[in-house]
N, C-alpha and C. Protein backbone atom coordinates (compact mmCIF):
# COMPACT_ATOMS: atom_id res chain seq x y z
N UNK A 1 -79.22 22.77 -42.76
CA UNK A 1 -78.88 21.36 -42.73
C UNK A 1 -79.48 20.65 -43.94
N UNK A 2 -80.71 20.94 -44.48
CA UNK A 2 -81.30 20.35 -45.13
C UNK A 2 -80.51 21.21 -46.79
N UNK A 3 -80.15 22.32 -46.80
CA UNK A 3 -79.51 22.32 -48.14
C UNK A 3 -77.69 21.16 -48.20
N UNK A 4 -77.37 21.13 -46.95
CA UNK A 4 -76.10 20.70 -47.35
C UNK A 4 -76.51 19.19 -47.64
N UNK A 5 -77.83 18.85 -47.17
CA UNK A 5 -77.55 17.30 -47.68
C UNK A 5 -78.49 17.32 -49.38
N UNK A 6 -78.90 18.21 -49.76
CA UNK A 6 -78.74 18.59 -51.11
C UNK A 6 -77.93 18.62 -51.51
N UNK A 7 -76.93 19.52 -51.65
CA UNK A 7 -75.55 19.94 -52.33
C UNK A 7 -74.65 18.80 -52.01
N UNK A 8 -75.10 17.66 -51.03
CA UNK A 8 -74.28 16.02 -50.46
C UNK A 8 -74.43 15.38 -51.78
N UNK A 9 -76.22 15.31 -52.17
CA UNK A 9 -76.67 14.55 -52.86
C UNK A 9 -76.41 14.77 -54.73
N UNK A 10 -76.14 16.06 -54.99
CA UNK A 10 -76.43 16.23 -56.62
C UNK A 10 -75.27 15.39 -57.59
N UNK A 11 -74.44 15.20 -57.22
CA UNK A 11 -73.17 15.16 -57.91
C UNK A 11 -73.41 13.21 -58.29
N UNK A 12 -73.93 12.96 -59.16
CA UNK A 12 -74.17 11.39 -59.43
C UNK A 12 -72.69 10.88 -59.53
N UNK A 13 -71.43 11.21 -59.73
CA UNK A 13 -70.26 10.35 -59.78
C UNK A 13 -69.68 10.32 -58.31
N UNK A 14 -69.77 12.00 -57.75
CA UNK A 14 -69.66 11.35 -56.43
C UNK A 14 -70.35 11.06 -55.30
N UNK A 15 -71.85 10.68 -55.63
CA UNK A 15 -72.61 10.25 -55.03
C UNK A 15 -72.43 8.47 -55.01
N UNK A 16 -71.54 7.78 -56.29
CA UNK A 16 -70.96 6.46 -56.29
C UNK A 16 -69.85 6.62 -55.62
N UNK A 17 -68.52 7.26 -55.87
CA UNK A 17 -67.58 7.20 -54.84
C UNK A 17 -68.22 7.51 -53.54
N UNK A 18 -68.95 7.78 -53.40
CA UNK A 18 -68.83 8.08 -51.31
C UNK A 18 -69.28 6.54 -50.69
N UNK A 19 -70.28 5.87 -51.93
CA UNK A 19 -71.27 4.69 -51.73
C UNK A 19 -70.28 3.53 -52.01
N UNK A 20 -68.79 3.74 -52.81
CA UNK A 20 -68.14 2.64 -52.46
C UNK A 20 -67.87 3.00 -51.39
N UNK A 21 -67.08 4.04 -50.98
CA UNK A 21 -66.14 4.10 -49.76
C UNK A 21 -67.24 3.28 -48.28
N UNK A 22 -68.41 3.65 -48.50
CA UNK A 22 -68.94 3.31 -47.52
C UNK A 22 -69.80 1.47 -47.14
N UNK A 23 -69.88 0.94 -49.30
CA UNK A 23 -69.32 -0.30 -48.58
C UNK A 23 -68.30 -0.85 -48.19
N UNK A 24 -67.49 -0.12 -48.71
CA UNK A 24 -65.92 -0.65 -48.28
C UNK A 24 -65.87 -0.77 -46.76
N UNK A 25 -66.51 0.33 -45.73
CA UNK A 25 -66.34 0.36 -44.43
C UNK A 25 -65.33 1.34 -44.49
N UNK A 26 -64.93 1.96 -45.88
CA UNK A 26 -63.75 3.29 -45.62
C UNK A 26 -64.53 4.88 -45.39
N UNK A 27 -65.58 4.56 -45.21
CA UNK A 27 -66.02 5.94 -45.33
C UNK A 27 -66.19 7.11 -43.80
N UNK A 28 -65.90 8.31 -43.96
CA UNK A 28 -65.84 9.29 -43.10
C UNK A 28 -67.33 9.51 -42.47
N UNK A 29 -67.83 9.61 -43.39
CA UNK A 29 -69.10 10.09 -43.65
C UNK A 29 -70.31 8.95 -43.10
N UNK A 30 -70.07 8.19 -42.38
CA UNK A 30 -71.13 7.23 -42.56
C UNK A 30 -72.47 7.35 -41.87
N UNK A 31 -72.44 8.67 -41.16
CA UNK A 31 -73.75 8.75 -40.80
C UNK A 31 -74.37 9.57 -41.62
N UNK A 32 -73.89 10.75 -42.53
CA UNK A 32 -74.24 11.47 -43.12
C UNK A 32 -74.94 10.23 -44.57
N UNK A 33 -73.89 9.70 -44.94
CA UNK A 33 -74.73 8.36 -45.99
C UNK A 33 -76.24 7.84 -45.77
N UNK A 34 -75.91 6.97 -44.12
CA UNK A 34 -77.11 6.43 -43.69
C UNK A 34 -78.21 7.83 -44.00
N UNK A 35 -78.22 8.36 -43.46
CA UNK A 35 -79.58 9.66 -43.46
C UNK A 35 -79.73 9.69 -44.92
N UNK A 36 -78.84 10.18 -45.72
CA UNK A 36 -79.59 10.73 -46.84
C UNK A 36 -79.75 8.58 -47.86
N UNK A 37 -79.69 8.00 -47.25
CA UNK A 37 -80.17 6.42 -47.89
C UNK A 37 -81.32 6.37 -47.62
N UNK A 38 -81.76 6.65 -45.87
CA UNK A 38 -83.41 7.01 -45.67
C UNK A 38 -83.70 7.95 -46.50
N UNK A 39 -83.61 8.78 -46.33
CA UNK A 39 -84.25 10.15 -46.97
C UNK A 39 -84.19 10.10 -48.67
N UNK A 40 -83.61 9.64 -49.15
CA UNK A 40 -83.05 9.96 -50.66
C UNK A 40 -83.26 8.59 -51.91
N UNK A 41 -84.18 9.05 -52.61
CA UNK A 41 -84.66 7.78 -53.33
C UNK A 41 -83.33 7.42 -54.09
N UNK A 42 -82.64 8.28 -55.18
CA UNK A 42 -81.72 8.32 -55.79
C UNK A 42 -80.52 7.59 -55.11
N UNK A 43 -80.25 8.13 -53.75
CA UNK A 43 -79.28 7.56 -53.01
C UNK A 43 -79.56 5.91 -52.52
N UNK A 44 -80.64 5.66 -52.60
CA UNK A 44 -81.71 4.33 -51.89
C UNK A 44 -81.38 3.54 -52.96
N UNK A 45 -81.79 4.17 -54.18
CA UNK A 45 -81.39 3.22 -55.61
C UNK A 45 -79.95 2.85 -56.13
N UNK A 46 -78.78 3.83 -55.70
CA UNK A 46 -77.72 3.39 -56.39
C UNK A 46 -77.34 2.63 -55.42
N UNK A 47 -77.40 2.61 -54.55
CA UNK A 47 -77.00 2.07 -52.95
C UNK A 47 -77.46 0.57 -53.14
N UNK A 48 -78.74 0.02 -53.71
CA UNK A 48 -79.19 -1.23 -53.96
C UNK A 48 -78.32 -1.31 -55.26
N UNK A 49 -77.75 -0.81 -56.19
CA UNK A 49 -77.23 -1.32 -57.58
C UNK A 49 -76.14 -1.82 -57.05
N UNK A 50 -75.11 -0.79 -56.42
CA UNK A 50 -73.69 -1.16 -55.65
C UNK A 50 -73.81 -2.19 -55.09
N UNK A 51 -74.73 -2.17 -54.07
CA UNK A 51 -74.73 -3.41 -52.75
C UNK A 51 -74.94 -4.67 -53.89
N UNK A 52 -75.69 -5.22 -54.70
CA UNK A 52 -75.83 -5.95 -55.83
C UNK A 52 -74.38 -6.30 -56.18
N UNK A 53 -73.78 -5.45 -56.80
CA UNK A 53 -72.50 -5.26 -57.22
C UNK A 53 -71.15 -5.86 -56.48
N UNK A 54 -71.18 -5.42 -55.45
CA UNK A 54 -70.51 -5.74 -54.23
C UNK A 54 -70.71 -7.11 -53.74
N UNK A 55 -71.95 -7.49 -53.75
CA UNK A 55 -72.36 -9.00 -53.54
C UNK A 55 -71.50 -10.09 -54.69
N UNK A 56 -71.61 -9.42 -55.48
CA UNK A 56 -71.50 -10.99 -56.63
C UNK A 56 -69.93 -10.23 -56.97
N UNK A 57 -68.98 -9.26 -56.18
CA UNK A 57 -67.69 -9.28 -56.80
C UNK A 57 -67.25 -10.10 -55.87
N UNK A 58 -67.59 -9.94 -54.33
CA UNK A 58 -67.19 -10.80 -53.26
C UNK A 58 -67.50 -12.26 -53.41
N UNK A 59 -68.37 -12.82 -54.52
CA UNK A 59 -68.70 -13.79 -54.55
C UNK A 59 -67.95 -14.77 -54.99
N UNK A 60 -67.14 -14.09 -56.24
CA UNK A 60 -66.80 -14.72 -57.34
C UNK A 60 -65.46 -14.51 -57.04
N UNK A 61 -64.98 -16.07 -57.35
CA UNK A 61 -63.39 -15.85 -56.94
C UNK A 61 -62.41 -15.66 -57.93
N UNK A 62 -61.72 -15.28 -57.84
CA UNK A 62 -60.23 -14.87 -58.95
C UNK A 62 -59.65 -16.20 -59.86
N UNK A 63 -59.94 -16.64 -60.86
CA UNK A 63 -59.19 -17.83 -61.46
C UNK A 63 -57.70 -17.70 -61.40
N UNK A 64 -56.98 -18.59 -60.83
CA UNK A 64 -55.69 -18.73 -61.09
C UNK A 64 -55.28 -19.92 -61.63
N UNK A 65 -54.29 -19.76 -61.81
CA UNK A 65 -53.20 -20.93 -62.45
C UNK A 65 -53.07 -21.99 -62.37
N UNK A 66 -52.72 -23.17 -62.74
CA UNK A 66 -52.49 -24.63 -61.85
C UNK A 66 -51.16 -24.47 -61.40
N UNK A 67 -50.94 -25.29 -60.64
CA UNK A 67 -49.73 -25.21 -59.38
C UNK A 67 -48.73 -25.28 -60.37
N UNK A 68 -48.50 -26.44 -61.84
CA UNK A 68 -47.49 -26.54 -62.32
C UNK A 68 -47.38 -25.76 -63.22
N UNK A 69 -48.04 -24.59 -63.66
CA UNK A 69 -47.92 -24.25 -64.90
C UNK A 69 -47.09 -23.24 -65.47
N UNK A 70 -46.11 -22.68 -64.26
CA UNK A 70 -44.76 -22.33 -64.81
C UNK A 70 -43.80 -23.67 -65.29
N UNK A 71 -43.76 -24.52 -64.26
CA UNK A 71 -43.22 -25.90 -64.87
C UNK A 71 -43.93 -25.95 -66.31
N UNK A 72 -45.41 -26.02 -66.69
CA UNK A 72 -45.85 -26.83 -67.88
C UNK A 72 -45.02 -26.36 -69.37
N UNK A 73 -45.27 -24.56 -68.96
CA UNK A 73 -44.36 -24.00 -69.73
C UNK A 73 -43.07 -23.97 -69.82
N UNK A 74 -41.99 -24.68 -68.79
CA UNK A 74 -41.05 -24.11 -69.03
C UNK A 74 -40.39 -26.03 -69.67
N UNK A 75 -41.35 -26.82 -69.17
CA UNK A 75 -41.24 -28.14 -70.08
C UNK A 75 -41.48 -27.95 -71.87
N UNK A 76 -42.54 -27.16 -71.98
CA UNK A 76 -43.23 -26.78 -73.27
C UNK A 76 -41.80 -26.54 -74.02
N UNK A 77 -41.41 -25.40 -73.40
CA UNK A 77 -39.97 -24.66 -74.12
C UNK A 77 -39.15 -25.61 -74.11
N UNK A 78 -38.76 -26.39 -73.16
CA UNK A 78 -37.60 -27.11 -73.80
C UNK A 78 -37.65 -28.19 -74.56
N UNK A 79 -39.18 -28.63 -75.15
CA UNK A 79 -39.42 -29.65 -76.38
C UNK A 79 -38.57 -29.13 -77.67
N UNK A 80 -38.30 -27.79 -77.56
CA UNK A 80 -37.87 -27.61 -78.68
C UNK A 80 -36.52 -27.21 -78.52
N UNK A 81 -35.78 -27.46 -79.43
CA UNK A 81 -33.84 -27.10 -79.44
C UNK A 81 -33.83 -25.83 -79.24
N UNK A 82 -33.58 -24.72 -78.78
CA UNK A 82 -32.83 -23.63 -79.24
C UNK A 82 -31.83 -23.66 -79.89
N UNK A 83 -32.20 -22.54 -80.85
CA UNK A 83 -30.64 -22.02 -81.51
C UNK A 83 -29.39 -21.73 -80.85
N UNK A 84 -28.69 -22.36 -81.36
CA UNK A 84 -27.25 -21.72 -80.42
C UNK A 84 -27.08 -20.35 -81.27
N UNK A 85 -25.77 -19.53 -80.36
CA UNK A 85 -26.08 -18.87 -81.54
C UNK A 85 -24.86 -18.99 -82.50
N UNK A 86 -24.85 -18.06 -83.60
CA UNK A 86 -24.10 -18.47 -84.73
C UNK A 86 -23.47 -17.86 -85.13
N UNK A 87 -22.20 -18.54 -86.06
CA UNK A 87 -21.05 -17.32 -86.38
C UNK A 87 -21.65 -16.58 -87.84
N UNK A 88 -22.33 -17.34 -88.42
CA UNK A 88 -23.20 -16.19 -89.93
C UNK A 88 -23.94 -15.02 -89.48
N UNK A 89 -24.17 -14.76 -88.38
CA UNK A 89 -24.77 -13.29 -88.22
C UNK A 89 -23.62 -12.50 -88.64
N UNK A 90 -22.35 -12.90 -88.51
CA UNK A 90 -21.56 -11.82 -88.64
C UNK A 90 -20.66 -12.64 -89.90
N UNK A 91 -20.14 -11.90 -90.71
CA UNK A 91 -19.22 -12.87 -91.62
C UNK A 91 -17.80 -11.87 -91.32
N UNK A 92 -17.04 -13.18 -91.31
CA UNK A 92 -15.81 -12.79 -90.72
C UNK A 92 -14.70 -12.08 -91.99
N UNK A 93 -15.09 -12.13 -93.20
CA UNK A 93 -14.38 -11.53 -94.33
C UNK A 93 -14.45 -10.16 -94.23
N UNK A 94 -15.81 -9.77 -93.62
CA UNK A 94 -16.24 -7.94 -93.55
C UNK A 94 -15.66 -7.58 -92.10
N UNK A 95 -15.21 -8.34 -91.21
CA UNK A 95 -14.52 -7.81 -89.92
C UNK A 95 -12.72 -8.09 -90.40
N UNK A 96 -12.79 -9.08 -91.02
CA UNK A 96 -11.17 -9.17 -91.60
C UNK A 96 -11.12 -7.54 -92.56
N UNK A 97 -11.42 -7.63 -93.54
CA UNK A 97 -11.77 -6.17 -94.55
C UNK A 97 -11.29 -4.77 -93.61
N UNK A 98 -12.69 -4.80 -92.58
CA UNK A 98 -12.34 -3.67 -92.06
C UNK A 98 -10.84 -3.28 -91.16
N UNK A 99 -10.73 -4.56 -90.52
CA UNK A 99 -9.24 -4.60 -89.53
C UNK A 99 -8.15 -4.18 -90.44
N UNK A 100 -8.38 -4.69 -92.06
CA UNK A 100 -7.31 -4.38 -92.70
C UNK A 100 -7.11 -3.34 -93.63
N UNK A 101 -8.36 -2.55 -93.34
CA UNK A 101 -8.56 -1.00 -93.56
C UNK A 101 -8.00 -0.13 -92.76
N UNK A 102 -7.99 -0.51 -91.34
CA UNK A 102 -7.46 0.48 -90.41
C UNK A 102 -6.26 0.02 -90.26
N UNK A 103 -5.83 -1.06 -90.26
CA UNK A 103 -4.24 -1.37 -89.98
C UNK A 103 -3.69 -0.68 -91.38
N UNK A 104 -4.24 -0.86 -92.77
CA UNK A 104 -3.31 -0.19 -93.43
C UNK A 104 -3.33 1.62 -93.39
N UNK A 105 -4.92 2.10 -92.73
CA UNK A 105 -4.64 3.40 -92.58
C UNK A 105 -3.44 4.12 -91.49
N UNK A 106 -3.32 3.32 -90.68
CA UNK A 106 -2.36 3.39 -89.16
C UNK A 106 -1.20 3.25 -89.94
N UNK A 107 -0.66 2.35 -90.82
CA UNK A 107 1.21 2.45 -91.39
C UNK A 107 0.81 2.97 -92.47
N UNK A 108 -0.38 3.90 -92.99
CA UNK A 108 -0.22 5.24 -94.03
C UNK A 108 0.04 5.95 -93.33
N UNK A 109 -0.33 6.53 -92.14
CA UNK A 109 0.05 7.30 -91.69
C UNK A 109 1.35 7.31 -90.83
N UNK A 110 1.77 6.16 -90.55
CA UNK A 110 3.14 5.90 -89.82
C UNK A 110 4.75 6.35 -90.95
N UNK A 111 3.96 5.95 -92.34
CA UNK A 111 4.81 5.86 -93.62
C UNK A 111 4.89 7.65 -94.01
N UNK A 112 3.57 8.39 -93.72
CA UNK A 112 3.50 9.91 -93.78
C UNK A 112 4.52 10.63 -93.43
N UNK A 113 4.42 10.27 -91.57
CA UNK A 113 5.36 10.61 -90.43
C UNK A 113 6.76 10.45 -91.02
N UNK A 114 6.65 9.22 -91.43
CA UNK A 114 8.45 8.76 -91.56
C UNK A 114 8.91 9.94 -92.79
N UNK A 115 7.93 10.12 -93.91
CA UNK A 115 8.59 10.71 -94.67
C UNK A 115 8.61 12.45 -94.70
N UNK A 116 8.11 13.14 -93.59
CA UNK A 116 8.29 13.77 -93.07
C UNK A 116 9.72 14.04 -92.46
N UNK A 117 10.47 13.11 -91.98
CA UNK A 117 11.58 13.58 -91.29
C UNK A 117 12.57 14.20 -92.05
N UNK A 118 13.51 14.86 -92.08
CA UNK A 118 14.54 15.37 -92.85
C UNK A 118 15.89 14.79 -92.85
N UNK A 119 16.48 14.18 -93.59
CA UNK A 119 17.21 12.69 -93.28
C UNK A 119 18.63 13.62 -93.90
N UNK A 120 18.60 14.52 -94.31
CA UNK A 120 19.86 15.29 -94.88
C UNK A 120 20.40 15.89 -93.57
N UNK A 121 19.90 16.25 -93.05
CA UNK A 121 19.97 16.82 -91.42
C UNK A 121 21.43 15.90 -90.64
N UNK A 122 22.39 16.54 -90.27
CA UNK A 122 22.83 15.68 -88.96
C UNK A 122 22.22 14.91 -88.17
N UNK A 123 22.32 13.52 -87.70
CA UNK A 123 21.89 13.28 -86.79
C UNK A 123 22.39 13.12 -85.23
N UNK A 124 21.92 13.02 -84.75
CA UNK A 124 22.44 12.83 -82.96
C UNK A 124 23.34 11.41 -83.24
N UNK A 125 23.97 11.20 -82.40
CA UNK A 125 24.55 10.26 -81.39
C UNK A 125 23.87 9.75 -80.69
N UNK A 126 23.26 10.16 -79.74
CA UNK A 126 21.81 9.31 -78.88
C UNK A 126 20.97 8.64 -79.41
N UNK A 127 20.73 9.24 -80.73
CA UNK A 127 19.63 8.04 -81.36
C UNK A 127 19.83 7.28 -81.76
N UNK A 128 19.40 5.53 -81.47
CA UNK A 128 20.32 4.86 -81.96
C UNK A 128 19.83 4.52 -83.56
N UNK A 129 19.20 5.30 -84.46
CA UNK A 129 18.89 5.32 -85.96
C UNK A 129 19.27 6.63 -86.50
N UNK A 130 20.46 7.18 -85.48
CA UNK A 130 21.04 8.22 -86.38
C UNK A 130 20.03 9.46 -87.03
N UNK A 131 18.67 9.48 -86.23
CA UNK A 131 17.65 10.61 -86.41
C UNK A 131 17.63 11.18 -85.13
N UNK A 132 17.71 12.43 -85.15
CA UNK A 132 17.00 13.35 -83.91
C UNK A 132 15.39 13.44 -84.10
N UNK A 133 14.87 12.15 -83.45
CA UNK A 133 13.44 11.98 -83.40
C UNK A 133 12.96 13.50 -82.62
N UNK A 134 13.20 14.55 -82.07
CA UNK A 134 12.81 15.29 -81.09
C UNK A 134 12.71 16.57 -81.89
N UNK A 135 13.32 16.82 -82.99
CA UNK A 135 13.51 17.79 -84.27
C UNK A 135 12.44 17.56 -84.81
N UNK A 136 11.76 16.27 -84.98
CA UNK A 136 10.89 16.27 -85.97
C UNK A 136 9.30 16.70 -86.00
N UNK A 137 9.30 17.57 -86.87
CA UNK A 137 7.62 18.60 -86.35
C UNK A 137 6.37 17.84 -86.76
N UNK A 138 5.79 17.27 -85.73
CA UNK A 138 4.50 16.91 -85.45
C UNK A 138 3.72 17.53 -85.71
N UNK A 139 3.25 18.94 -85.78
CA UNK A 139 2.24 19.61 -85.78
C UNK A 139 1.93 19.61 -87.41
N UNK A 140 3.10 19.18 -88.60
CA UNK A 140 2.39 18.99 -89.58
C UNK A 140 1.33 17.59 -89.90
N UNK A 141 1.72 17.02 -89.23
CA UNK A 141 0.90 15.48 -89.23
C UNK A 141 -0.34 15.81 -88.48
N UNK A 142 -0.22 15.80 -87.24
CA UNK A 142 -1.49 16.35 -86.02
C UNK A 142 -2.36 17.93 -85.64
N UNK A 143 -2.20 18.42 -87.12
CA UNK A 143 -2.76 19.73 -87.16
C UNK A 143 -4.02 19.70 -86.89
N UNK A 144 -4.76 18.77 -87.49
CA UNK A 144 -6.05 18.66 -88.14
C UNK A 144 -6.75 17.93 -87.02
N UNK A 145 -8.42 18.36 -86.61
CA UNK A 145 -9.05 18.01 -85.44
C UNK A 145 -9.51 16.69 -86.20
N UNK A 146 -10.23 16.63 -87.63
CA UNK A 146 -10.43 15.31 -87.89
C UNK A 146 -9.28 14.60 -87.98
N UNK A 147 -7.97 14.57 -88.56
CA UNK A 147 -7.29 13.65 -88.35
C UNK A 147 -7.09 13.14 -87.17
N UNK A 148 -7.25 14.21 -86.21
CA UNK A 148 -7.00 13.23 -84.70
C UNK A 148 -7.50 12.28 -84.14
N UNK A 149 -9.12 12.91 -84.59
CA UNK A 149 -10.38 12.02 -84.16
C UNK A 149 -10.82 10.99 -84.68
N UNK A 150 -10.06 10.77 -86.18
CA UNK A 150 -10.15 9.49 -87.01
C UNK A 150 -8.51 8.43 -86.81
N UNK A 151 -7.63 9.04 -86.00
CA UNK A 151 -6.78 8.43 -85.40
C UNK A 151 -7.38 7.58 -84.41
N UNK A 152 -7.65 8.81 -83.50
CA UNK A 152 -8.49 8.01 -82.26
C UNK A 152 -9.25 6.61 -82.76
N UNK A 153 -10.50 7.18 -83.48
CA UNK A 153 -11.37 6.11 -83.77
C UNK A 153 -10.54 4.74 -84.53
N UNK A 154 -9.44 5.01 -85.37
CA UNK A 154 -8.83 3.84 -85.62
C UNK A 154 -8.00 3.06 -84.41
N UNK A 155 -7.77 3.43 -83.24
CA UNK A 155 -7.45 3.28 -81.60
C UNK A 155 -7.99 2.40 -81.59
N UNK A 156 -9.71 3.26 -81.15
CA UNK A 156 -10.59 2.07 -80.48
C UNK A 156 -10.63 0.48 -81.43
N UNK A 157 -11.03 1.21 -82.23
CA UNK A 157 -11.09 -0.04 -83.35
C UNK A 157 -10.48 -1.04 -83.40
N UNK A 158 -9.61 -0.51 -83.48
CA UNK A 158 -8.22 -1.63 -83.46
C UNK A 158 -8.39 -2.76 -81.85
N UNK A 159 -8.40 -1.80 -81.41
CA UNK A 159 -8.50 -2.43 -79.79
C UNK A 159 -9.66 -3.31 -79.44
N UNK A 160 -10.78 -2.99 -80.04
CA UNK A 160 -11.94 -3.97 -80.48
C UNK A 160 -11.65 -5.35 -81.17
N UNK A 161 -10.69 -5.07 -82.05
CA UNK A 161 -10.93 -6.01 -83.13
C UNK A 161 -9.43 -7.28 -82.41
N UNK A 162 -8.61 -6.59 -81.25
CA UNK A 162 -7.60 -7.24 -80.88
C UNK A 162 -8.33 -8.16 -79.45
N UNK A 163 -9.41 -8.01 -79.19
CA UNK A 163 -10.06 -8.04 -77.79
C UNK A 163 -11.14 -9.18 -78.83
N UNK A 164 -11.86 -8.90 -79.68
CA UNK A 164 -12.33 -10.07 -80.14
C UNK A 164 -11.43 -11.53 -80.60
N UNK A 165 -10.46 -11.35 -81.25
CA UNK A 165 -9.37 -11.99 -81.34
C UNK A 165 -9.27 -13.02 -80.11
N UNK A 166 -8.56 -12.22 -79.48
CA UNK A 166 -8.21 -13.00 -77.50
C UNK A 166 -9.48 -14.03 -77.47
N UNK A 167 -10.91 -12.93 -77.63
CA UNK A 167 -12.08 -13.79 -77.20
C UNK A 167 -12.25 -14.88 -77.50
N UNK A 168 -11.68 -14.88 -79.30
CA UNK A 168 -12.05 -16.34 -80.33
C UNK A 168 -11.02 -17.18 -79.64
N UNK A 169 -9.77 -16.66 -79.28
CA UNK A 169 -8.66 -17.10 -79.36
C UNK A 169 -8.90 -18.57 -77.84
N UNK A 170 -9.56 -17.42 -76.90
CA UNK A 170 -9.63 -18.18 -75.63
C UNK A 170 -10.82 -19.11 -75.37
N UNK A 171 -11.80 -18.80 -76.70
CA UNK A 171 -13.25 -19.76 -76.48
C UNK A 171 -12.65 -21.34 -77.25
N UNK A 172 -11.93 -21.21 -78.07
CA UNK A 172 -11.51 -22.46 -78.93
C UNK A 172 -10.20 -22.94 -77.93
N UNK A 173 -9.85 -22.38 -77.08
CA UNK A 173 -8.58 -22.81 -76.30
C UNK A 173 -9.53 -23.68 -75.13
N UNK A 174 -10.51 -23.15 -74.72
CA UNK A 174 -11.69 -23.49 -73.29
C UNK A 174 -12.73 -24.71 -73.84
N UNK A 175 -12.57 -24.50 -75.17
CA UNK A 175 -13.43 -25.82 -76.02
C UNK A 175 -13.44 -27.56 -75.38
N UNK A 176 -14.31 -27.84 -74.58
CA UNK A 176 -13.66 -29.16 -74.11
C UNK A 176 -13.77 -30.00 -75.01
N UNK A 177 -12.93 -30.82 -75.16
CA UNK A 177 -12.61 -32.10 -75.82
C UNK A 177 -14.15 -32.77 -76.47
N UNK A 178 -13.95 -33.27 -77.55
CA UNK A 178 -14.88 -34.08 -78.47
C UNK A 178 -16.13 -32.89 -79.00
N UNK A 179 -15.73 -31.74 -78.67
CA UNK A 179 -16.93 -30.81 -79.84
C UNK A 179 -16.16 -30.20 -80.49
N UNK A 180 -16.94 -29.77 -81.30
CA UNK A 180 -15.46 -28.73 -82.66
C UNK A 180 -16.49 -27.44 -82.84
């Protein structure tokens, strides 16, 4: 008995954890504590540092906030204007530029296609431009994995740049009266 409350006692870090748990009132151990607090100078001494410790954390109360001072701040912030935001982050000459990079790459390649077809050829009756559109071989135009994928990407693009459009189109339509 007397070695295990040795081998209780050596360990100085958890000789502090057992001494919170046991001011806490969380501790398992609390008779085994009490004994070695009689018995144990070391244990007698940290036990008065903690209890010290424990006194003046319970003492001292938590500073908080004043009642208004999400209000104070959120008055603070609105002394000042915010920025709206603005059409110079973006300049509209380099989104015009690009739209008219891909629209002219889309009828280069529409102009490719066309001259691809073989116009010496008979044409159908069904078509009403006198071409058998169904003769005409695609796989020389759409061979290529990058051409497809830079098709594609001129897709999205396009579809971006027709969807911002609408956007401008419908924010200046929603504009109420007397702002510009």
């Amino acid at each position: 008995m007397n070695r295990e409350k040795e081998n209780f006692s050596h360990d100085e870090a958890d000789m502090e954890d057992r001494l919170w748990s046991y001011l806490d009132g969380q501790s398992d151990e609390a008779s085994k504590i009490e004994e070695l607090l009689e018995e144990n100078n070391a244990w007698k001494e940290k036990y008065g540092e903690l209890l010290e410790l424990h006194t003046l954390m319970k003492a001292t109360e938590l500073e908080q906030p004043s009642m208004r001072f999400t209000k104070n701040v959120m008055d603070e912030i609105a002394r000042y204007q915010i920025a709206p935001a603005t059409k110079a982050y973006i300049n509209n000459k380099i989104i015009w530029g690009i739209g008219a990079f891909f629209i002219t790459m889309i009828v280069g390649f529409l102009v490719y296609g066309v001259s691809q077809i073989n116009w010496s050829e008979g044409g159908s009756t069904k078509s009403p431009i006198g071409v058998d559109l169904g003769a005409v071989d695609y796989s020389k135009m759409f061979n290529n994995t990058l051409v497809n994928a830079f098709m594609m990407l001129n897709v999205v693009l396009g579809l971006f740049l027709l969807d911002r459009y609408l956007n401008m189109k419908r924010k200046t339509l929603m504009k109420p009266e007397g702002q510009s």
